[in-house]
Protein backbone atom coordinates (compact mmCIF):
# COMPACT_ATOMS: atom_id res chain seq x y z
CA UNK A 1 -0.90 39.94 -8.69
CA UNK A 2 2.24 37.59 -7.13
CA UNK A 3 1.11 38.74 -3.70
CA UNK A 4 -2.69 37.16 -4.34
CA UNK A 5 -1.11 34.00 -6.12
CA UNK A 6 1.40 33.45 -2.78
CA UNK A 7 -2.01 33.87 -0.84
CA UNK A 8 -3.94 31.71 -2.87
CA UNK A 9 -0.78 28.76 -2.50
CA UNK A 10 -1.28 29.57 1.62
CA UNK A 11 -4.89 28.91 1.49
CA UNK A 12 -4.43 25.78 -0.37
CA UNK A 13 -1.40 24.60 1.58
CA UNK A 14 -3.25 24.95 4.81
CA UNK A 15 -6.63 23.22 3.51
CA UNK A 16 -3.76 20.00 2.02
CA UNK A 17 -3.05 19.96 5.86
CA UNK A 18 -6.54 20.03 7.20
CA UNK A 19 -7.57 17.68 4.53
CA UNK A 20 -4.52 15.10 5.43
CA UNK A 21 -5.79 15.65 9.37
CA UNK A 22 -9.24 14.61 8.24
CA UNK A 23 -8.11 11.41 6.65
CA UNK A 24 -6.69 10.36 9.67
CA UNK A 25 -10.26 8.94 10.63
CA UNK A 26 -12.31 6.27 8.74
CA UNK A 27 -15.73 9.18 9.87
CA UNK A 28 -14.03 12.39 8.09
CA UNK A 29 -11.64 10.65 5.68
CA UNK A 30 -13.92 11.37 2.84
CA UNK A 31 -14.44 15.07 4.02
CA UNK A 32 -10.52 15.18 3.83
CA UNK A 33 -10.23 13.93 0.38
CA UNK A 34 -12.60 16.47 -1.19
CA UNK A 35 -10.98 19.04 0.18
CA UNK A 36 -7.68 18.38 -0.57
CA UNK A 37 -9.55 17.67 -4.23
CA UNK A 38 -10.96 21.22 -4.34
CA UNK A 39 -7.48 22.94 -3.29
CA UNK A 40 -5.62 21.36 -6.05
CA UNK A 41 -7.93 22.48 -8.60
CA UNK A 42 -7.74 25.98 -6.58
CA UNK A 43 -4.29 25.44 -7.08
CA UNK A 44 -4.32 24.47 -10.42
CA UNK A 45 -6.40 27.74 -11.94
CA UNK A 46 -4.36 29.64 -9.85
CA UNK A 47 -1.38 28.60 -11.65
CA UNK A 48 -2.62 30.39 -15.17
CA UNK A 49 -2.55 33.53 -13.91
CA UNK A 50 1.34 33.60 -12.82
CA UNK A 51 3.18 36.33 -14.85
CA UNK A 52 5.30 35.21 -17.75
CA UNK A 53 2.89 32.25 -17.86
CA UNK A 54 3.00 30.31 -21.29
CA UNK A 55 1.40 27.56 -23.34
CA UNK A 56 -2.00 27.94 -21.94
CA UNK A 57 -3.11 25.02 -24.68
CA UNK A 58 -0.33 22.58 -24.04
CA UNK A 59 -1.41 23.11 -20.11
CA UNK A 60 -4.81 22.96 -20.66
CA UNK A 61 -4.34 19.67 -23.06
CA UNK A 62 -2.59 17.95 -20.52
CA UNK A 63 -5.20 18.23 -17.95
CA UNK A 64 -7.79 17.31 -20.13
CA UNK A 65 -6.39 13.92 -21.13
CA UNK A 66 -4.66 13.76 -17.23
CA UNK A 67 -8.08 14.24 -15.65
CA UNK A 68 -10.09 12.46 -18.38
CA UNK A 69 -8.10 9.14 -18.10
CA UNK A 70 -7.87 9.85 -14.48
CA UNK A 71 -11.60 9.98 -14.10
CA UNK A 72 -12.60 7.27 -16.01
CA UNK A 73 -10.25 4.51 -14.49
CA UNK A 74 -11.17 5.68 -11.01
CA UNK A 75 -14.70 4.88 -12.36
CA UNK A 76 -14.04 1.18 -13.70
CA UNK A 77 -11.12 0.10 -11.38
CA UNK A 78 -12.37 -2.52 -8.53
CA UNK A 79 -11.93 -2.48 -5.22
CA UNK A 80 -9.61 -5.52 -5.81
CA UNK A 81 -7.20 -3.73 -7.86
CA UNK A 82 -7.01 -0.47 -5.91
CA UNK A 83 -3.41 -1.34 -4.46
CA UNK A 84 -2.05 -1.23 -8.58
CA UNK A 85 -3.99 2.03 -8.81
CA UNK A 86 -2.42 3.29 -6.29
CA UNK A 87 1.20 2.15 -7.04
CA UNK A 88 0.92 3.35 -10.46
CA UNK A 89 -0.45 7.15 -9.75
CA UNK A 90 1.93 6.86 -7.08
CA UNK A 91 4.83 6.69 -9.78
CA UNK A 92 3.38 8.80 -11.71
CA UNK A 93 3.68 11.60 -9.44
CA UNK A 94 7.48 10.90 -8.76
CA UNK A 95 7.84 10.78 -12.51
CA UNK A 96 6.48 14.04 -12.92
CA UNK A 97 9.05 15.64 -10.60
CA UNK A 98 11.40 14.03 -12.30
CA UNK A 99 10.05 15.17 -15.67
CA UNK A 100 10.15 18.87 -14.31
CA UNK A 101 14.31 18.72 -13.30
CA UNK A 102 15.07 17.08 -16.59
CA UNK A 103 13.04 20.07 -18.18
CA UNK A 104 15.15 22.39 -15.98
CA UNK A 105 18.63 20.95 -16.46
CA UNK A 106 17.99 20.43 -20.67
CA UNK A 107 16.81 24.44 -20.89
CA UNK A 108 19.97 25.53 -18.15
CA UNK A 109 17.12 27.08 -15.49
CA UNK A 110 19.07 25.79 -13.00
CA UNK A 111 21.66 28.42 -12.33
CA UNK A 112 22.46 28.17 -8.20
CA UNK A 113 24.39 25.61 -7.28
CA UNK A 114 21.59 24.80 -3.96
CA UNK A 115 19.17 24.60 -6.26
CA UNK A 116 20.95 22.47 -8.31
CA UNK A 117 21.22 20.39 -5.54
CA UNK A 118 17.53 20.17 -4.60
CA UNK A 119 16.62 19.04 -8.01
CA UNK A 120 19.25 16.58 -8.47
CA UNK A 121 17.65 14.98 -5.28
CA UNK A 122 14.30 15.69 -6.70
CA UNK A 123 15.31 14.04 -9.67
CA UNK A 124 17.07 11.03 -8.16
CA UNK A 125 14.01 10.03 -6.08
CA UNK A 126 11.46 10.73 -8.44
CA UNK A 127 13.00 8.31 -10.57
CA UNK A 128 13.25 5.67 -8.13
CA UNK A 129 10.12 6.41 -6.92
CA UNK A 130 8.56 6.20 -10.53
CA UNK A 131 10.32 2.78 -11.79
CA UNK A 132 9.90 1.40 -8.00
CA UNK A 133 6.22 2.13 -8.53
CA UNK A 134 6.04 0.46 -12.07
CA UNK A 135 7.47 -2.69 -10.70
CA UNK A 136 4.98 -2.79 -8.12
CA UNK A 137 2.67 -2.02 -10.19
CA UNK A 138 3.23 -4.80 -12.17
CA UNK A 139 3.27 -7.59 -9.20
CA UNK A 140 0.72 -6.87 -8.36
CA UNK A 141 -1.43 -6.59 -11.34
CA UNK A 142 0.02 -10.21 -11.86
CA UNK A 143 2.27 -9.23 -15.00
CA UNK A 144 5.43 -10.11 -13.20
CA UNK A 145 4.49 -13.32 -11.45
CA UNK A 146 8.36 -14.15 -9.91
CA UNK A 147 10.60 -11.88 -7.91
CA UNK A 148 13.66 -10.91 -9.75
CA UNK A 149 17.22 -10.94 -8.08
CA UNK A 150 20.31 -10.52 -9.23
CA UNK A 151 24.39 -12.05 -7.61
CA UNK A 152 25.25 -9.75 -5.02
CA UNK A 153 21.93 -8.02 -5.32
CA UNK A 154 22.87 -5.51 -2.05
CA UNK A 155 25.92 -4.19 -4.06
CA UNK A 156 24.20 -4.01 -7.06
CA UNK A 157 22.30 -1.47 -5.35
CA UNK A 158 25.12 0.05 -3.62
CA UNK A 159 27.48 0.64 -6.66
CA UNK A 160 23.78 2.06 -8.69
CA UNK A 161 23.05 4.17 -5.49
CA UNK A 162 26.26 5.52 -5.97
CA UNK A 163 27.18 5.77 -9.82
CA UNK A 164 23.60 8.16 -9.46
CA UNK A 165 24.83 10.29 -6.72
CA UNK A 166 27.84 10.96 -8.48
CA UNK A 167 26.23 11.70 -11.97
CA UNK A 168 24.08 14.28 -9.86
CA UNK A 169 26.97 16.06 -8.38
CA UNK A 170 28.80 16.16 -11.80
CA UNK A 171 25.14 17.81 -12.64
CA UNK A 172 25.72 20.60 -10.22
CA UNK A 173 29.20 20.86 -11.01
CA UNK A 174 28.61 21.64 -14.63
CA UNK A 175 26.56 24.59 -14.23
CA UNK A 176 25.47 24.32 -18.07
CA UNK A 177 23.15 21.40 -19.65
CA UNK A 178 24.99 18.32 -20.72
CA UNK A 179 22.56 15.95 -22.22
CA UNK A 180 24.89 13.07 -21.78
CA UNK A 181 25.45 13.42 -18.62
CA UNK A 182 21.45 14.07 -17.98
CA UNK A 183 20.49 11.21 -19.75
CA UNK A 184 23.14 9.12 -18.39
CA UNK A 185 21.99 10.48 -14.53
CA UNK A 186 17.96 9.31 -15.56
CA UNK A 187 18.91 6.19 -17.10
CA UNK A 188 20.90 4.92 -13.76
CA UNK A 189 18.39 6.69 -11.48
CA UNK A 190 15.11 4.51 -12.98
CA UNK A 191 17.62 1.27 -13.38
CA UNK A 192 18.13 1.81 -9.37
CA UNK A 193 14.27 2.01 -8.72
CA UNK A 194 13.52 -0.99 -11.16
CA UNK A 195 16.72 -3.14 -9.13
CA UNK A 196 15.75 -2.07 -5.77
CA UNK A 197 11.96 -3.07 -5.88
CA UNK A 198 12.21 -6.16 -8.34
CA UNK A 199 12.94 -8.77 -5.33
CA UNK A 200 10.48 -7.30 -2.99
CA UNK A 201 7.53 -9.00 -2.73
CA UNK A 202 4.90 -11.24 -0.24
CA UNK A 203 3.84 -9.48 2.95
CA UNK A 204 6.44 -6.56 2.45
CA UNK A 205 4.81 -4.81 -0.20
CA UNK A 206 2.39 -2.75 1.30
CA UNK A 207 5.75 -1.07 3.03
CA UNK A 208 7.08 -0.58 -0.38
CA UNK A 209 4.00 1.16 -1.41
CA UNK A 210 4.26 2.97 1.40
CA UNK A 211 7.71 3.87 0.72
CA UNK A 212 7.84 5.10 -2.94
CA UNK A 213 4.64 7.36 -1.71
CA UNK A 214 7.13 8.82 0.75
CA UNK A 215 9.63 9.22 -1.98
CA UNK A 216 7.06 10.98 -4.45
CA UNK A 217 5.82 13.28 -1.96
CA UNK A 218 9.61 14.48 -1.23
CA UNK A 219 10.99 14.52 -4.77
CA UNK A 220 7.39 17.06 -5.56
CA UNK A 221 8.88 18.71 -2.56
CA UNK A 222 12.32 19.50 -3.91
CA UNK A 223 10.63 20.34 -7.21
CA UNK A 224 8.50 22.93 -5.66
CA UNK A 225 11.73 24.92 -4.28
CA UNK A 226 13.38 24.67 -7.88
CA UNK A 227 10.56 26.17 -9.83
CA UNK A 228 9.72 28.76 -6.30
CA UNK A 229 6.02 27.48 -6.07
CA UNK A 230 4.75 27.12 -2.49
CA UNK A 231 2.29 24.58 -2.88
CA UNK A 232 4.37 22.05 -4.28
CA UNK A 233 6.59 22.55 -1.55
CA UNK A 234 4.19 22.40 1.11
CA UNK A 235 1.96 19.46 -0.97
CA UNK A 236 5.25 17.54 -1.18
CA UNK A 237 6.79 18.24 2.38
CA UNK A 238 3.43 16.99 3.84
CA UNK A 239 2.84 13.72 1.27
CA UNK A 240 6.61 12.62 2.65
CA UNK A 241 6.35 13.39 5.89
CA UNK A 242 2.84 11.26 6.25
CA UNK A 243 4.36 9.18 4.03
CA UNK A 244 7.65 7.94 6.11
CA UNK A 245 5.55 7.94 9.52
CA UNK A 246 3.38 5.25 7.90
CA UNK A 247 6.11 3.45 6.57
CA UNK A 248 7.87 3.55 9.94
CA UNK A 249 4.47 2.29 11.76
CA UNK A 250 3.40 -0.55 9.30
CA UNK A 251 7.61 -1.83 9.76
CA UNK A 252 6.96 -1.54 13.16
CA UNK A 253 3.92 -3.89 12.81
CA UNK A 254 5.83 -6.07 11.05
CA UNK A 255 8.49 -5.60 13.54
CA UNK A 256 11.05 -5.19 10.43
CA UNK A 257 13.18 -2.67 9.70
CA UNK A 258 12.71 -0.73 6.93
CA UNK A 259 16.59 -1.29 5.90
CA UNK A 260 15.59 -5.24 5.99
CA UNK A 261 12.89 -4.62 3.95
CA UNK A 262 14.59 -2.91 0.85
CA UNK A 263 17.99 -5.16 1.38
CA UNK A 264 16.51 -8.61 3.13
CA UNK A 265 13.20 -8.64 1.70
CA UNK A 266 10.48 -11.91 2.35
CA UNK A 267 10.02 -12.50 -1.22
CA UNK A 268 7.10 -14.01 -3.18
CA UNK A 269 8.41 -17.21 -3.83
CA UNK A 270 8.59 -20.18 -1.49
CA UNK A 271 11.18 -18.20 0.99
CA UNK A 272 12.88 -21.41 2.56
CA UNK A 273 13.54 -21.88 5.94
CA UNK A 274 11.02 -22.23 9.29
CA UNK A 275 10.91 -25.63 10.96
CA UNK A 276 9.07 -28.26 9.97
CA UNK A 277 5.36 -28.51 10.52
CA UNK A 278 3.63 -31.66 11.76
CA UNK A 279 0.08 -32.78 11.15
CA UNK A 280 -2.28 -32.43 8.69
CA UNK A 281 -4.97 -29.49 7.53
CA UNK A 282 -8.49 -31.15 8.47
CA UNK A 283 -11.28 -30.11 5.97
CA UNK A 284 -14.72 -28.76 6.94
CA UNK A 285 -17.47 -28.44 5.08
CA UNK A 286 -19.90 -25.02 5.13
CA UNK A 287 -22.57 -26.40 6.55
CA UNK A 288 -20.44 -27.34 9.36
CA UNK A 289 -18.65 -23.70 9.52
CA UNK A 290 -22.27 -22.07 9.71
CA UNK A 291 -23.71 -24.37 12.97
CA UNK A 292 -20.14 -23.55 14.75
CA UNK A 293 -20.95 -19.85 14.30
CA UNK A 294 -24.20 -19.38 14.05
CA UNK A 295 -24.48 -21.09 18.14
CA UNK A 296 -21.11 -19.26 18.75
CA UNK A 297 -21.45 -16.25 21.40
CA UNK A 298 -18.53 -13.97 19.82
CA UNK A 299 -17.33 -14.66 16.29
CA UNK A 300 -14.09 -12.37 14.99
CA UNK A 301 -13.64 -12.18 11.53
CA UNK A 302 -10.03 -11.54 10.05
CA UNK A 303 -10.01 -10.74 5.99
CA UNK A 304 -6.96 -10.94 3.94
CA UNK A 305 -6.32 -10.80 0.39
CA UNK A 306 -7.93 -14.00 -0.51
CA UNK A 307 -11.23 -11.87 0.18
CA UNK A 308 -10.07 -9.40 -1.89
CA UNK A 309 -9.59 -11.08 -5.26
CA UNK A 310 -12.55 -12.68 -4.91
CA UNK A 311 -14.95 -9.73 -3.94
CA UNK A 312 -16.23 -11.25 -1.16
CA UNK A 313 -16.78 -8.40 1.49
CA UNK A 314 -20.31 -7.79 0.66
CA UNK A 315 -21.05 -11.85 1.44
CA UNK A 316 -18.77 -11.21 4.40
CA UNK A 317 -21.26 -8.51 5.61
CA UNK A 318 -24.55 -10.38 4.84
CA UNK A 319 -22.77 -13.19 6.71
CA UNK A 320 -22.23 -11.35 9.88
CA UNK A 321 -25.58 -9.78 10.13
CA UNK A 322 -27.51 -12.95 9.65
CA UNK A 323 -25.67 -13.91 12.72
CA UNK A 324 -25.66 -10.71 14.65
CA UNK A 325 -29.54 -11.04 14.21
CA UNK A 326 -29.33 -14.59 15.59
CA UNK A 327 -27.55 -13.03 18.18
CA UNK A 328 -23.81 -13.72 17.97
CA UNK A 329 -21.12 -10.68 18.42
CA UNK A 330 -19.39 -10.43 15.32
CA UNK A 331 -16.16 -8.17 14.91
CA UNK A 332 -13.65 -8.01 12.35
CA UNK A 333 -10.09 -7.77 13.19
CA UNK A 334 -7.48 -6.16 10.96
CA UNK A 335 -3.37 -6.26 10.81
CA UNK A 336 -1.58 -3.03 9.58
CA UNK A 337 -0.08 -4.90 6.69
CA UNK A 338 -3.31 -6.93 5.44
CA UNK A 339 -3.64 -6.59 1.91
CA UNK A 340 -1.55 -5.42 -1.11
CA UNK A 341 -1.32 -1.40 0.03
CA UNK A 342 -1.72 0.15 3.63
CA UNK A 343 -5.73 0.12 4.68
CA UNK A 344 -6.38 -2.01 2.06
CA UNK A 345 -8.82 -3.98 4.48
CA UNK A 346 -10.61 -1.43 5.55
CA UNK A 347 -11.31 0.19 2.24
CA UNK A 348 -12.98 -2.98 1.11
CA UNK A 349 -15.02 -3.67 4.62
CA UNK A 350 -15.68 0.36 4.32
CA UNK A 351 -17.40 -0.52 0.68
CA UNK A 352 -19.20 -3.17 1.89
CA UNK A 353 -20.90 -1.03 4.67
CA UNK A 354 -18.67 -2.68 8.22
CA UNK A 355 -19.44 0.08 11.04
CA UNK A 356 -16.23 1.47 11.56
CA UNK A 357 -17.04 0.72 15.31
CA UNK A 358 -17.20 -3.10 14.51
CA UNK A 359 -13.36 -3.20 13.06
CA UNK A 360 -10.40 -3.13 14.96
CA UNK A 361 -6.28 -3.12 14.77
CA UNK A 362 -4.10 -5.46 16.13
CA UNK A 363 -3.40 -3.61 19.37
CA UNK A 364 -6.82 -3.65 19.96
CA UNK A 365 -8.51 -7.25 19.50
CA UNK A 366 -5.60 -9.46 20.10
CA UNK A 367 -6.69 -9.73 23.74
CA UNK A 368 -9.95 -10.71 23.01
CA UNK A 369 -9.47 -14.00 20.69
CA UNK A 370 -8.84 -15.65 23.49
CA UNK A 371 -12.73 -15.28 24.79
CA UNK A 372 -13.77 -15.98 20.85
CA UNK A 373 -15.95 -19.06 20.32
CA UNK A 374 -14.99 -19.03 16.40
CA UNK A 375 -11.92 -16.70 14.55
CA UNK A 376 -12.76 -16.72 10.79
CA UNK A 377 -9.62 -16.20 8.85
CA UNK A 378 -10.67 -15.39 5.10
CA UNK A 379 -7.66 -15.29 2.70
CA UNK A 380 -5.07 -14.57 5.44
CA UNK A 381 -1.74 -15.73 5.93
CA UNK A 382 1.31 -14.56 7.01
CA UNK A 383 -0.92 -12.15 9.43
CA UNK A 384 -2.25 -14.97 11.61
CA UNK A 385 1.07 -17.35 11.18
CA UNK A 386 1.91 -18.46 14.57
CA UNK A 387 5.28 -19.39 13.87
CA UNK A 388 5.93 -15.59 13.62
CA UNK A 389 6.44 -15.88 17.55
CA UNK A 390 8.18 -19.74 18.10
CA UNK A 391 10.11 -20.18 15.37
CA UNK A 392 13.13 -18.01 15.19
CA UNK A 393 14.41 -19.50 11.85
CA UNK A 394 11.25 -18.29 9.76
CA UNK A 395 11.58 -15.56 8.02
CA UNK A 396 8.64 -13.64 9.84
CA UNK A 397 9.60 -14.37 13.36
CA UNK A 398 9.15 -11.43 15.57
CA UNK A 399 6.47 -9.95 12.98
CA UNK A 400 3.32 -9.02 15.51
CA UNK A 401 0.51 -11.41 14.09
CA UNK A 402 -3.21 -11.48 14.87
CA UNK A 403 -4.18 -14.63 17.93
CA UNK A 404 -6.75 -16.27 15.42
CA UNK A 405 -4.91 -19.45 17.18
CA UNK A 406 -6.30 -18.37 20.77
CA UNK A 407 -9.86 -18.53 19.31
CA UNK A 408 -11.97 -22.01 20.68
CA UNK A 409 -12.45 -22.86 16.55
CA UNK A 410 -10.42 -21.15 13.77
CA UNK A 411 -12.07 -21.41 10.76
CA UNK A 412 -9.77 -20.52 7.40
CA UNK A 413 -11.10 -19.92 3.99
CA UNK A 414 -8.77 -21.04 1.58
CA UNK A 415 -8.90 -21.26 -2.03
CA UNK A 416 -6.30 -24.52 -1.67
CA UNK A 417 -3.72 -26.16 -0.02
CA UNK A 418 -0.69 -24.05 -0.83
CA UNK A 419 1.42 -21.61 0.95
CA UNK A 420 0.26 -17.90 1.45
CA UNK A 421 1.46 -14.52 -0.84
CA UNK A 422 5.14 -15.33 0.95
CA UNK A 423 5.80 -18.78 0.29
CA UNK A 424 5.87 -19.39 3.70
CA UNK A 425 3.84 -22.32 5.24
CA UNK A 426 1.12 -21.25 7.66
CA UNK A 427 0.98 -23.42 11.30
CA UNK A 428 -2.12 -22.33 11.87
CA UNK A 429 -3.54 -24.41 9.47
CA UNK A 430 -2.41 -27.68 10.86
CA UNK A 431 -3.74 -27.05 14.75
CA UNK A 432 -6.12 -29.44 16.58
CA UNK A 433 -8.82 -25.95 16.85
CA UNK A 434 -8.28 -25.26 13.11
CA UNK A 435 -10.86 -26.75 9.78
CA UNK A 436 -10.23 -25.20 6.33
CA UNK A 437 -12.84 -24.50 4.07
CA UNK A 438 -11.82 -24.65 0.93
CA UNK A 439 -12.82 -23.01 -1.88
CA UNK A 440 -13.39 -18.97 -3.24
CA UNK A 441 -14.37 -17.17 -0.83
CA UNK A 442 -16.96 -15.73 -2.39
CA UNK A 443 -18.78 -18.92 -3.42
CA UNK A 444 -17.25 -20.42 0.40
CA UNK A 445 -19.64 -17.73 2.19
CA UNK A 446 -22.21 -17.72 0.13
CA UNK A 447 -22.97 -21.78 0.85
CA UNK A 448 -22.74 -20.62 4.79
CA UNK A 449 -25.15 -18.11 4.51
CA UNK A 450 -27.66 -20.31 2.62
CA UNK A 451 -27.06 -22.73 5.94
CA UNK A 452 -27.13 -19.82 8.30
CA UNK A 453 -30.59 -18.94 7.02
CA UNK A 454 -31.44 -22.97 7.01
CA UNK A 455 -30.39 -22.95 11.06
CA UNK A 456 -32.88 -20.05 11.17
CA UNK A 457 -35.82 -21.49 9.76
């Protein structure tokens, strides 16, 4: 019977891998997900039959009321609030591993001192992973509105980093349970994910997401080697691998490193600094935005998170095929770090029905703004900031940014006339080529597509 339950864990490993490699395209990513779906409940079922297997009802309980309340909030959440979905059943899955080595140290499983090991580390950044996630969580949701920092903030998280490493190796050294010292490890271990994450904030938290989903995937990885179970180990080795690549490619695209993002991060408060910025933001009204692109030849569209919160990507779509039919090119560009979570753009322009042949990355479409009659910014910022490459005192200089400046007409949708998610003040906004449009962009395009289909009449 353990032979067919290590093959069953090798099928399942091998369809998480094929499942990840079908995600990695906007066409099969859905393919990828229901797979993966159907080889964790293989997995799960699986599970039951392991000899020496116990509390069948506690098991069965939990995935009841897991799956139930899992089920119904993927049902109600909104497309808008996806990035706190995802932060929180982010953490939760580092707080499970974390849940299974406190289990194991407070019964004395742990016997070898390697294993030891592996779930101290499991435990550490499970914890970290889980209170990181809850903090995020929680900025984003809007319950914690300001970014928290305490004095000497880096050696706060120095001394916590290291108070926790030594708790875990007086863990292993122990050899027998010590609830003291267990609770004392946990308490210290969430502390340093609630510390590290509280001042992060502004353009720099879809890294973080990124980050702690790293963490989670190699804290179920350590797990899976303390309790012996293959497709936790495999599940968990593959979720942190994917995991740091992203992280590593969306810093990139923000041309920070990751170590300035956890220790120097751009916070969400007005973040100082950047030289001043002369003229004045010049108002235009929607009629005016629809006769600039509806007589435009090429029109690129760049969403942000202002079109997010106000569920405006199915307007966004009407918009650009009104003018498509008029006959205007209409393309929609996208940054890596757009949004509150990675792809965060794309899964709302995905809802909305955008051809995945009409959307494309920064690498892609910067070349062509350029040759753009109109860019229409919606709820952008910090993406399309052109001070990311002049001024070297702002805190985003370097960060690769969209050319929405290049464009003949920029066209912004703004709800008003503050600074972006970063606190940083946008000089895009006070160009001769640039007109804001104020108001929600979901009532802001709406009014230009009752013009557009004026124009057309």
């Amino acid at each position: 019977m353990n032979t067919l339950i290590q093959l069953a864990y090798f099928g399942v490993a091998v369809v998480f891998i094929l499942g990840l490699k079908a995600m990695s395209s906007p066409v099969t990513a859905r393919k990828g997900i229901v797979w993966a779906g159907y080889a964790m409940i293989a997995a799960t079922l699986v599970t039951f039959y392991t000899p020496g297997m116990q509390n069948y009802g506690l098991m069965i309980t939990a995935i009841v009321l897991g799956g139930g309340v899992a089920w119904w909030s993927g049902r109600v959440v909104k497309m808008t609030d996806m990035p706190q979905m995802v932060a929180i059943y982010n953490g939760m899955g580092g707080g499970a591993a974390a849940a299974i080595a406190a289990l194991e140290f407070a019964r004395g499983g742990v016997h070898s001192p390697g294993v030891a090991t592996l779930a101290v580390l499991g435990a550490l950044i499970g914890s970290v992973a889980f209170s990181g996630s809850c903090i995020a969580f929680a900025k984003l949701q809007g319950i914690m509105t300001k970014t928290w920092r305490l004095p000497q903030q880096n050696l706060v998280n120095i001394g916590l980093a290291a108070l926790t490493v030594l708790l875990g190796l007086a863990i292993v050294i122990s050899g027998a349970p010590v609830p003291a010292l267990i609770i004392a490890f946990f308490i210290v271990a969430l502390a340093l994910g609630v510390i590290l994450t509280s001042p992060i904030g502004g353009a720099d938290m879809p890294v973080v997401i990124s980050l702690l989903n790293a963490f989670t995937g190699l804290a179920v990885g350590f797990e899976g080697f303390v309790l012996g179970n293959p497709a936790l180990i495999v599940a968990g080795i593959v979720v942190g691998a994917s995991g740091t690549l992203l992280t590593q490619l969306m810093a990139k695209a923000m041309n920070r490193p990751i170590r300035n993002v956890i220790f120097t991060p751009i916070t969400g408060e007005a973040a100082g600094g950047g030289e001043a910025i002369e003229g004045s933001m010049k108002e235009f009204s929607a009629l005016d935005a629809a006769s600039v692109m509806r007589y435009a030849s090429k029109v690129i569209i760049v969403p942000g998170y202002g079109m997010a919160v106000a569920g405006a990507q199915h307007k966004v779509w009407e918009m650009a095929q009104l003018l498509e039919e008029g006959g205007v090119e209409v393309v929609f560009a996208i940054h890596p770090v757009a949004g509150r979570m990675p792809g965060h753009m794309n899964v709302l322009l995905a809802e909305a029905g955008v051809p995945y042949d009409k959307i494309f990355d920064l690498e892609e479409i910067n070349a062509d703004f350029p040759q753009a009659d109109v860019a229409l910014v919606i709820g952008a910022n910090d993406v399309v900031n052109p001070v990311a490459r002049t001024d070297k005192s702002s805190p985003i200089y370097g960060m690769p940014i969209l050319n929405a400046d290049m464009a003949q007409n920029v066209i912004v949708v703004k709800r008003g006339k503050g600074a972006g998610y970063s606190g940083i003040e946008n000089a895009l906004f006070y160009k001769d080529n640039c007109r804001m449009l104020y108001g929600s962009a979901q009532q802001a395009i709406g009014e230009v597509i009752t013009h557009v289909k004026a124009l057309e009449a």
